[in-house]
C-alpha atoms as a PDB file:
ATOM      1  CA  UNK A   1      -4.920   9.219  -7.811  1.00  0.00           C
ATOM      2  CA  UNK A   2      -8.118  10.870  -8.379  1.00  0.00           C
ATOM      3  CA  UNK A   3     -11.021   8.638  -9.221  1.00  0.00           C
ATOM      4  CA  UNK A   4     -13.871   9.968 -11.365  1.00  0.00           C
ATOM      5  CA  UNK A   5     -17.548   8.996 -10.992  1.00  0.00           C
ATOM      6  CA  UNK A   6     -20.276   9.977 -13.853  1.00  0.00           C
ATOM      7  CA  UNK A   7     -22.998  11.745 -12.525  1.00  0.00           C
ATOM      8  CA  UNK A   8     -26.470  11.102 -13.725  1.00  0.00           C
ATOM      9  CA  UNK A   9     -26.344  13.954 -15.690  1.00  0.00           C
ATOM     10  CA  UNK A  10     -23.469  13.357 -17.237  1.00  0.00           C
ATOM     11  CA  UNK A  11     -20.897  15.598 -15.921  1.00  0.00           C
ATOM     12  CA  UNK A  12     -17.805  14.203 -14.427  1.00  0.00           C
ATOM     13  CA  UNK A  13     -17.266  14.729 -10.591  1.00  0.00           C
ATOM     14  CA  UNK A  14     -14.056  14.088  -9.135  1.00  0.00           C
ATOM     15  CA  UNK A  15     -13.237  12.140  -5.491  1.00  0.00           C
ATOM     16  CA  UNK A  16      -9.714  12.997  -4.064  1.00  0.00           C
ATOM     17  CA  UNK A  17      -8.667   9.635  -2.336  1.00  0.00           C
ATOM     18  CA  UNK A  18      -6.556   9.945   0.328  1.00  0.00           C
ATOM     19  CA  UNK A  19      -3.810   7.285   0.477  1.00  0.00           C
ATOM     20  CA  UNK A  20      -1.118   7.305   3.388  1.00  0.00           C
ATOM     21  CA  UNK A  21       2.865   7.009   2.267  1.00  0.00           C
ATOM     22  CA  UNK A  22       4.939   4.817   4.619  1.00  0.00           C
ATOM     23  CA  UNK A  23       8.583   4.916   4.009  1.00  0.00           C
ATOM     24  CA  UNK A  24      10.186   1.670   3.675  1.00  0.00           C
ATOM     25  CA  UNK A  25      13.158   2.790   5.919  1.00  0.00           C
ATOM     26  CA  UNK A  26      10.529   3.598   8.442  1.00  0.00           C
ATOM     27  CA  UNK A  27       8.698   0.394   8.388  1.00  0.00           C
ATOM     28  CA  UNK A  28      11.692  -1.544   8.179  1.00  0.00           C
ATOM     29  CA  UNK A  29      13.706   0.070  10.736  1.00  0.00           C
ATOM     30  CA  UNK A  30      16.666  -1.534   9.846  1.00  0.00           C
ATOM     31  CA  UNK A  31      15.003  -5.430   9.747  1.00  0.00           C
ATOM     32  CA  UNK A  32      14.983  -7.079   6.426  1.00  0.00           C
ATOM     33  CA  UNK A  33      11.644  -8.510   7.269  1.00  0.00           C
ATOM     34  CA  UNK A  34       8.529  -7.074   8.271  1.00  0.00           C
ATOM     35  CA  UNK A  35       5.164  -9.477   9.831  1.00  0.00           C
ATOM     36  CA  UNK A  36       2.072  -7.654   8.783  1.00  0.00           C
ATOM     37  CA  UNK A  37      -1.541  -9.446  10.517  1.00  0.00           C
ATOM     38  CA  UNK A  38      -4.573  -8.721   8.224  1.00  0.00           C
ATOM     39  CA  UNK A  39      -7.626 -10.125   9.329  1.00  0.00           C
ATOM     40  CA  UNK A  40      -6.891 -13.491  10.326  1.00  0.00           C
ATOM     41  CA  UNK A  41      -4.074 -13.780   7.932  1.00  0.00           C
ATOM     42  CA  UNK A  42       0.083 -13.030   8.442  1.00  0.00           C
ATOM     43  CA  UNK A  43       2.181 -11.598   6.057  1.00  0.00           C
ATOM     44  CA  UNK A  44       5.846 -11.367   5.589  1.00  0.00           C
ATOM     45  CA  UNK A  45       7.282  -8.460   3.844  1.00  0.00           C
ATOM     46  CA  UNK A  46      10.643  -9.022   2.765  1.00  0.00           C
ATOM     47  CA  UNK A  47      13.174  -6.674   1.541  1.00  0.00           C
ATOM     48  CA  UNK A  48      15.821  -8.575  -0.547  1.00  0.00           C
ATOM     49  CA  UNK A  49      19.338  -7.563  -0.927  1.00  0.00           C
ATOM     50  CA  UNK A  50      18.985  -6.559  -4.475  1.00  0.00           C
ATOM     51  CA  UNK A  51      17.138  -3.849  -2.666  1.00  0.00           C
ATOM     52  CA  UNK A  52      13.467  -5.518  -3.927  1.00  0.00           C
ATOM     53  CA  UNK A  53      10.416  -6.056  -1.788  1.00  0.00           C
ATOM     54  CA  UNK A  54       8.690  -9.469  -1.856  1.00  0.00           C
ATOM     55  CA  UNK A  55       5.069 -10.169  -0.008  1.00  0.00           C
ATOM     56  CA  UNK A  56       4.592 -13.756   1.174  1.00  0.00           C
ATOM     57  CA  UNK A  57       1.724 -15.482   2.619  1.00  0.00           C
END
């Protein structure tokens, strides 16, 4: 989504962010879990056989 900054004049300028698209099928590769480190932290990405995906700490 493109995110829009005011200038100091006033007109509207326009940042492209970049944001990368991982397939779920890819990051699952057949699992139904996923452990994700960020910073000192781990994560558990589950996908749930209703087909939902639940983050737990």
């Amino acid at each position: 989504m493109p995110e829009e900054h005011k200038q100091e004049s006033g007109v509207k300028n326009t940042i492209e962010m970049q944001t990368m698209v991982i397939r779920s099928e890819d990051l699952f590769k057949g699992s139904r879990q996923v452990l994700i480190s960020h910073g000192s932290e781990t994560y558990r990405l589950l996908h749930t056989k209703n087909g939902k995906l639940i983050l737990q700490k």
